[in-house]
PDB file of N, CA and C in Angstrom:
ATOM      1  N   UNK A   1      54.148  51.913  54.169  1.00  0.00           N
ATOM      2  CA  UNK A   1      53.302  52.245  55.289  1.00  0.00           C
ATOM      3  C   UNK A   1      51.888  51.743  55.012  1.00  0.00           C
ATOM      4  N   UNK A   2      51.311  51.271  56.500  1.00  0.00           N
ATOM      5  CA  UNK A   2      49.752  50.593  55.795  1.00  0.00           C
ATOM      6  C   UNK A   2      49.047  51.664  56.483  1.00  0.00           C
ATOM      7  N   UNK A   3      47.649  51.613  56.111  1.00  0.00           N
ATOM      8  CA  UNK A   3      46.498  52.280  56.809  1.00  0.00           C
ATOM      9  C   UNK A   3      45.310  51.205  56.609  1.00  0.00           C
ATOM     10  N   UNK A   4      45.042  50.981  58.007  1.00  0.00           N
ATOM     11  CA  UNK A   4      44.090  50.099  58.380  1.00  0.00           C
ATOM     12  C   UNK A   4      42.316  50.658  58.652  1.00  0.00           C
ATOM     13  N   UNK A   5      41.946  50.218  58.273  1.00  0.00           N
ATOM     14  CA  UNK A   5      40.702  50.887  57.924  1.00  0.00           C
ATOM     15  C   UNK A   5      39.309  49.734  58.894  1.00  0.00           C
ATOM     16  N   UNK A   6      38.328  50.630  59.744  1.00  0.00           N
ATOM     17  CA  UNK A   6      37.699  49.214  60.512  1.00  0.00           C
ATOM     18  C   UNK A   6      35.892  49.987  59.930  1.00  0.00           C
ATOM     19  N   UNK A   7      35.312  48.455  59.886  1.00  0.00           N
ATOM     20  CA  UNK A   7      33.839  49.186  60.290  1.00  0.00           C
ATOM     21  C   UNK A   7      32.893  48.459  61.438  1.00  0.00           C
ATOM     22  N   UNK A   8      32.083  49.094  61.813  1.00  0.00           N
ATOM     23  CA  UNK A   8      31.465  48.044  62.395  1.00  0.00           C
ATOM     24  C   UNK A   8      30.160  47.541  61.581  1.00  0.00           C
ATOM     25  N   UNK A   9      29.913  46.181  61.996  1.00  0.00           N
ATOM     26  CA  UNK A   9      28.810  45.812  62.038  1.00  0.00           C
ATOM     27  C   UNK A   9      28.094  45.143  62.868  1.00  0.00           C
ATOM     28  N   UNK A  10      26.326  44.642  62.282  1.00  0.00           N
ATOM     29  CA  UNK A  10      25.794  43.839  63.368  1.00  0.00           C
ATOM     30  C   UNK A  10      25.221  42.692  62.912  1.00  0.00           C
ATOM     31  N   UNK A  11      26.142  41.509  62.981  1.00  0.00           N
ATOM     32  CA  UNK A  11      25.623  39.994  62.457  1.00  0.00           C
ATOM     33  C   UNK A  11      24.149  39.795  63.171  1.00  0.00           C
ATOM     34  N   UNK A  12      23.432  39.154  62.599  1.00  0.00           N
ATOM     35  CA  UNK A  12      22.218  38.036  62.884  1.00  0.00           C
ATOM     36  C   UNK A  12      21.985  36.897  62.860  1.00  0.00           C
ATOM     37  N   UNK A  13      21.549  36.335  63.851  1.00  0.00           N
ATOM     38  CA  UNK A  13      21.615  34.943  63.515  1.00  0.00           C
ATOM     39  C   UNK A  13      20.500  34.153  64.497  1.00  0.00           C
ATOM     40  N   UNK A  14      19.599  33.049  64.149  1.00  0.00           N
ATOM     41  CA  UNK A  14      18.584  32.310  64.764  1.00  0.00           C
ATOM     42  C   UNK A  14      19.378  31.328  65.699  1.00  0.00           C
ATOM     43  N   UNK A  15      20.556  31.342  65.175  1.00  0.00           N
ATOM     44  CA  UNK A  15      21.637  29.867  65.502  1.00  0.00           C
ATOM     45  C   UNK A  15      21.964  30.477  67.323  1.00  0.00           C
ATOM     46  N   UNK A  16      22.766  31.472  66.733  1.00  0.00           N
ATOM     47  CA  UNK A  16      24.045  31.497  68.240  1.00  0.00           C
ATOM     48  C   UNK A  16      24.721  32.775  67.968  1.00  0.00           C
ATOM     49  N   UNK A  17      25.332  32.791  68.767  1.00  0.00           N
ATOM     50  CA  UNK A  17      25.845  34.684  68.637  1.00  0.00           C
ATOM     51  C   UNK A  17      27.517  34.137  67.926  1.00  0.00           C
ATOM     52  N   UNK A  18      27.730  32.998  67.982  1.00  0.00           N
ATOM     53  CA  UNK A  18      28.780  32.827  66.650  1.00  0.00           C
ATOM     54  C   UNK A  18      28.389  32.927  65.303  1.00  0.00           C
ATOM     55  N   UNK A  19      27.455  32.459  65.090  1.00  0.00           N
ATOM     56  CA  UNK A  19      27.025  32.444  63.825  1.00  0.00           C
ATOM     57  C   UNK A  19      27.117  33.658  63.447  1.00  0.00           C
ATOM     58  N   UNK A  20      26.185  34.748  64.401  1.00  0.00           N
ATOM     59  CA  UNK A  20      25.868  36.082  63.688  1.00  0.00           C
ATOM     60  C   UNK A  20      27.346  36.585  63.188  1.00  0.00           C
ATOM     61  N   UNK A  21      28.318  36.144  63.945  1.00  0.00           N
ATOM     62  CA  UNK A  21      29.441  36.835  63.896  1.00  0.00           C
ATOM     63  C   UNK A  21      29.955  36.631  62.869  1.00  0.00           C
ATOM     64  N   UNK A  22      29.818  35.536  62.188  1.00  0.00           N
ATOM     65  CA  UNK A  22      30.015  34.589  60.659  1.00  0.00           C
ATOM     66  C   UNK A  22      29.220  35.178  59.700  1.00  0.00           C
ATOM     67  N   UNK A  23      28.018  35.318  60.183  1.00  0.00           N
ATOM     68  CA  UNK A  23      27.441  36.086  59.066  1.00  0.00           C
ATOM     69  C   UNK A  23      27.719  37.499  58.637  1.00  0.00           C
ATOM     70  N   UNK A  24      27.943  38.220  59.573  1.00  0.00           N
ATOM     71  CA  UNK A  24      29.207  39.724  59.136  1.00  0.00           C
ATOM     72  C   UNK A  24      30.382  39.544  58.587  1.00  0.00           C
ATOM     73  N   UNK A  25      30.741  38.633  59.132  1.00  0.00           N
ATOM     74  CA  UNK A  25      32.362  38.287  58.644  1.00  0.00           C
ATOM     75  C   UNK A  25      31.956  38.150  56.910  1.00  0.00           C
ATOM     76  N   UNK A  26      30.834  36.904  56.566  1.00  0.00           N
ATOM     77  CA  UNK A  26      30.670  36.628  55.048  1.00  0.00           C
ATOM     78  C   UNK A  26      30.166  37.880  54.938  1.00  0.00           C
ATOM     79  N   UNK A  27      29.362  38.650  54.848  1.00  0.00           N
ATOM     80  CA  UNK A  27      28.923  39.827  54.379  1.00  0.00           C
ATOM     81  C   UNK A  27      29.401  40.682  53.856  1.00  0.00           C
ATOM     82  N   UNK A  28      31.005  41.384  54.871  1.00  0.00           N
ATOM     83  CA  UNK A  28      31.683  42.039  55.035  1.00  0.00           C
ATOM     84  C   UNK A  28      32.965  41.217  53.489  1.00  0.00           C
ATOM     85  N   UNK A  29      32.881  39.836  53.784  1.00  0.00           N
ATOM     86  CA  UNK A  29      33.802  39.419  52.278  1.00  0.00           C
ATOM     87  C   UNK A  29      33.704  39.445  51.294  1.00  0.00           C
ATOM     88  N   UNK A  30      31.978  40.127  51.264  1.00  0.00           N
ATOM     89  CA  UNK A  30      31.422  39.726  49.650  1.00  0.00           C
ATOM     90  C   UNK A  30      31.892  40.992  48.577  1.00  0.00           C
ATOM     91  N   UNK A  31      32.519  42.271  49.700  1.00  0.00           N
ATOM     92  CA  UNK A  31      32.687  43.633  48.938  1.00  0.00           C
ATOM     93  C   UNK A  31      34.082  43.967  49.303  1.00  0.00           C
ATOM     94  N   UNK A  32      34.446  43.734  50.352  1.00  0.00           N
ATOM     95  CA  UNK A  32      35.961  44.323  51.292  1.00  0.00           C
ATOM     96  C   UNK A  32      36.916  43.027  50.747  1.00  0.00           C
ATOM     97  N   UNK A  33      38.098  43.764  50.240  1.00  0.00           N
ATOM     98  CA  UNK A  33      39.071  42.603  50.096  1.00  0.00           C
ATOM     99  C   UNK A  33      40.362  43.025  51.673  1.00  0.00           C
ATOM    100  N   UNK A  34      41.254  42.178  51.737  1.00  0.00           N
ATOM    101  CA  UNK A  34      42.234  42.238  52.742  1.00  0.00           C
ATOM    102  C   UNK A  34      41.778  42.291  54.141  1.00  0.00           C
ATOM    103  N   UNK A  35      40.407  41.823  54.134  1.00  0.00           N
ATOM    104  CA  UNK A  35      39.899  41.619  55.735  1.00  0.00           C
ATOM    105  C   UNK A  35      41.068  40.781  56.589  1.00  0.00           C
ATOM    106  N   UNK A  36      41.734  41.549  57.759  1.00  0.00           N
ATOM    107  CA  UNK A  36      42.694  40.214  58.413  1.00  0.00           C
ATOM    108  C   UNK A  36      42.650  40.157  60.011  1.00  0.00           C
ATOM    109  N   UNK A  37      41.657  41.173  60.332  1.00  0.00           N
ATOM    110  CA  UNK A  37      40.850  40.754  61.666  1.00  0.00           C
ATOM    111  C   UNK A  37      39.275  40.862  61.997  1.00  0.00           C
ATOM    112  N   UNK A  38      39.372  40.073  63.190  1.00  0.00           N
ATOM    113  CA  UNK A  38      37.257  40.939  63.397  1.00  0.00           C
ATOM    114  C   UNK A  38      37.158  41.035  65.027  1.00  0.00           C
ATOM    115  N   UNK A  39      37.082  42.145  65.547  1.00  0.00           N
ATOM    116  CA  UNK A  39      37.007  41.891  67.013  1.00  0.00           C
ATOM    117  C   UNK A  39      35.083  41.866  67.251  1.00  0.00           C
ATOM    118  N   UNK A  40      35.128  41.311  68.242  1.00  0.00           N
ATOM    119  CA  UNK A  40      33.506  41.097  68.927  1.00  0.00           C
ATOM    120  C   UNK A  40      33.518  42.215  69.698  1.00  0.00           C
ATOM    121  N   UNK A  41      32.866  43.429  69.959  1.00  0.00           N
ATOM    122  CA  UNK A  41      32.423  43.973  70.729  1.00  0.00           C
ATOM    123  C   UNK A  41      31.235  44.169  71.401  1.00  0.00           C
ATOM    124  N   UNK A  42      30.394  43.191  71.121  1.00  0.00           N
ATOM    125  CA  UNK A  42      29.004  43.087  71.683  1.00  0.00           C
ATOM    126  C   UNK A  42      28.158  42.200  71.653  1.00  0.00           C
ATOM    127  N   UNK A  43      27.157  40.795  72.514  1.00  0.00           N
ATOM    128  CA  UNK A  43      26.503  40.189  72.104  1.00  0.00           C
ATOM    129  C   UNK A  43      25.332  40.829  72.818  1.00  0.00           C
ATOM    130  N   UNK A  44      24.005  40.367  71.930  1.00  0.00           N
ATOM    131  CA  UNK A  44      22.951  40.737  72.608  1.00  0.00           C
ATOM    132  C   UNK A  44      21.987  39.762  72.092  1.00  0.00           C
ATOM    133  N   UNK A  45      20.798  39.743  72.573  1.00  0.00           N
ATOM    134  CA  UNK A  45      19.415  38.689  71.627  1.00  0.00           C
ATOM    135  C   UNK A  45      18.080  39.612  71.902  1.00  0.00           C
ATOM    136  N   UNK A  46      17.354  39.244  70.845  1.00  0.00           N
ATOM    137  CA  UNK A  46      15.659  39.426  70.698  1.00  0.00           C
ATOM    138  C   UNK A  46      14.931  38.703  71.458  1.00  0.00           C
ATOM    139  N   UNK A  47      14.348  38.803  72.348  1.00  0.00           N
ATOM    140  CA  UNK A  47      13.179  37.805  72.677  1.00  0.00           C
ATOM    141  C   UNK A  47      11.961  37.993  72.393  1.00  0.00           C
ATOM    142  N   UNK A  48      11.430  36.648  72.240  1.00  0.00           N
ATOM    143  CA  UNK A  48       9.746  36.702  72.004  1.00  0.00           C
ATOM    144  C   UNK A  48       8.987  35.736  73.046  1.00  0.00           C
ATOM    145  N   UNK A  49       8.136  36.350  74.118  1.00  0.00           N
ATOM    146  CA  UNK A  49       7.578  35.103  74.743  1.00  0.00           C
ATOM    147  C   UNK A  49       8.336  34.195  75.280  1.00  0.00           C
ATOM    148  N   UNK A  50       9.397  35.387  75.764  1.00  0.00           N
ATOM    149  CA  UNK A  50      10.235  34.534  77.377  1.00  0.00           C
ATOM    150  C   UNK A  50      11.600  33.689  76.423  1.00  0.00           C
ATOM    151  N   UNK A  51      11.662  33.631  74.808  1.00  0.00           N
ATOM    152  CA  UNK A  51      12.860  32.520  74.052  1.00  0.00           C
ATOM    153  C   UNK A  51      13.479  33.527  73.715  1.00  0.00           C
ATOM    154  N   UNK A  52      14.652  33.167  73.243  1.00  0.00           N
ATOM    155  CA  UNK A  52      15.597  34.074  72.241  1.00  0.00           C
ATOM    156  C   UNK A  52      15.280  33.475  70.902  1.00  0.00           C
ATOM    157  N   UNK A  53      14.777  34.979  70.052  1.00  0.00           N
ATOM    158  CA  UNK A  53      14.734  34.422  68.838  1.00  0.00           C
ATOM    159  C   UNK A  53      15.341  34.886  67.424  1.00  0.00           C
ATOM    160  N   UNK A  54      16.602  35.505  67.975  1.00  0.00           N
ATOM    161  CA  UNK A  54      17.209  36.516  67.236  1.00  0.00           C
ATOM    162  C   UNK A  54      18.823  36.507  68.069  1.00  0.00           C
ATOM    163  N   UNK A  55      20.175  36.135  67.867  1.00  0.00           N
ATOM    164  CA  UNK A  55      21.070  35.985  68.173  1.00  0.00           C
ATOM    165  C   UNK A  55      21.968  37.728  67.893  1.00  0.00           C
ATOM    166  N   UNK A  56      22.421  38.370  67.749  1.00  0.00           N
ATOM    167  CA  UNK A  56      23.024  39.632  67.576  1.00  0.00           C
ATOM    168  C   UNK A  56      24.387  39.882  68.617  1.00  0.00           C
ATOM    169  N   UNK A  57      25.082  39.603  66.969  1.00  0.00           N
ATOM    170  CA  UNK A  57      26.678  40.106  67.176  1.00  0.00           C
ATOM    171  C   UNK A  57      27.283  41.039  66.930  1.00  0.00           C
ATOM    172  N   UNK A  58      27.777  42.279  67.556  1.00  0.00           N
ATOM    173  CA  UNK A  58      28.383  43.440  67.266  1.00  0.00           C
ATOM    174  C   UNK A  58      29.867  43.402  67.227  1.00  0.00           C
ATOM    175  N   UNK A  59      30.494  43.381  65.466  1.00  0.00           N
ATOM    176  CA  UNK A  59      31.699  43.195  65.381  1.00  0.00           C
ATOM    177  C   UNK A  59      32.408  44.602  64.971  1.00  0.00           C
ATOM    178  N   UNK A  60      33.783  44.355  64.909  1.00  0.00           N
ATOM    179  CA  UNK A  60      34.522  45.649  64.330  1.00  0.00           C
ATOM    180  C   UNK A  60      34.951  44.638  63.288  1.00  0.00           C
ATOM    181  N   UNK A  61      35.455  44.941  61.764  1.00  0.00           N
ATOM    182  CA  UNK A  61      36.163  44.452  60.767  1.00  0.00           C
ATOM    183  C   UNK A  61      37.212  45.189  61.119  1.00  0.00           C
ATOM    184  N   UNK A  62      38.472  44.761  60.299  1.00  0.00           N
ATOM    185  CA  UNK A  62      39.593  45.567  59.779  1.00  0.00           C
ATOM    186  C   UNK A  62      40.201  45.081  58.583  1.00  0.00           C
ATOM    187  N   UNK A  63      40.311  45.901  57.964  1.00  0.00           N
ATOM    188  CA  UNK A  63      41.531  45.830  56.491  1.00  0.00           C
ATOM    189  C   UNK A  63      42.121  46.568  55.784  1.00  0.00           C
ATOM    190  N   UNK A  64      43.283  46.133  55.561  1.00  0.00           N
ATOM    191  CA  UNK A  64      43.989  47.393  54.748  1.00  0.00           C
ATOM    192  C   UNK A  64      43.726  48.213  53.470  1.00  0.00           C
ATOM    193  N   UNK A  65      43.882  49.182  53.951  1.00  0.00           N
ATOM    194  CA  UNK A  65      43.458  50.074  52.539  1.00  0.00           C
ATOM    195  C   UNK A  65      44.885  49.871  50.938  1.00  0.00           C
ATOM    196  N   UNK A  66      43.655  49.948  50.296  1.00  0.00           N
ATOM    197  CA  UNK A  66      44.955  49.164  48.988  1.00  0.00           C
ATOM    198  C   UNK A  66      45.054  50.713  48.755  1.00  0.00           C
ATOM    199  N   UNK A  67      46.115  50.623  47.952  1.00  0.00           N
ATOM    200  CA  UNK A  67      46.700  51.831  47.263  1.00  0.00           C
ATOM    201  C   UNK A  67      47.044  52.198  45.895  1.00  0.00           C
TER     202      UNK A  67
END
């Protein structure tokens, strides 16, 4: 039997709201082993003076809990 375990986070990125999403994803790999999905639940951006200058991706991780 598995137990799947999720967290969220919130990527950043100057690039694109993919990127940010890449950058949680690496974040999330540097400590969590068995990551084997990531859903997007949210994009949003920072503006400064009318630009976007801040990309923001709100993901869920998931992975199985080892035993």
């Amino acid at each position: 039997m598995a137990v799947i375990k999720t967290i969220d986070l919130v990527g950043v990125s100057a690039e694109s709201w993919t990127d940010a999403a890449e950058q949680a994803l690496a974040e999330a790999s540097r400590t969590i082993r068995g990551i084997h999905a990531m859903d997007v639940l949210e994009t949003s951006c920072n503006v400064d003076n009318g630009k976007i200058v801040e990309y923001l991706t709100h993901v869920r991780i998931q992975f199985r809990i080892e035993r």
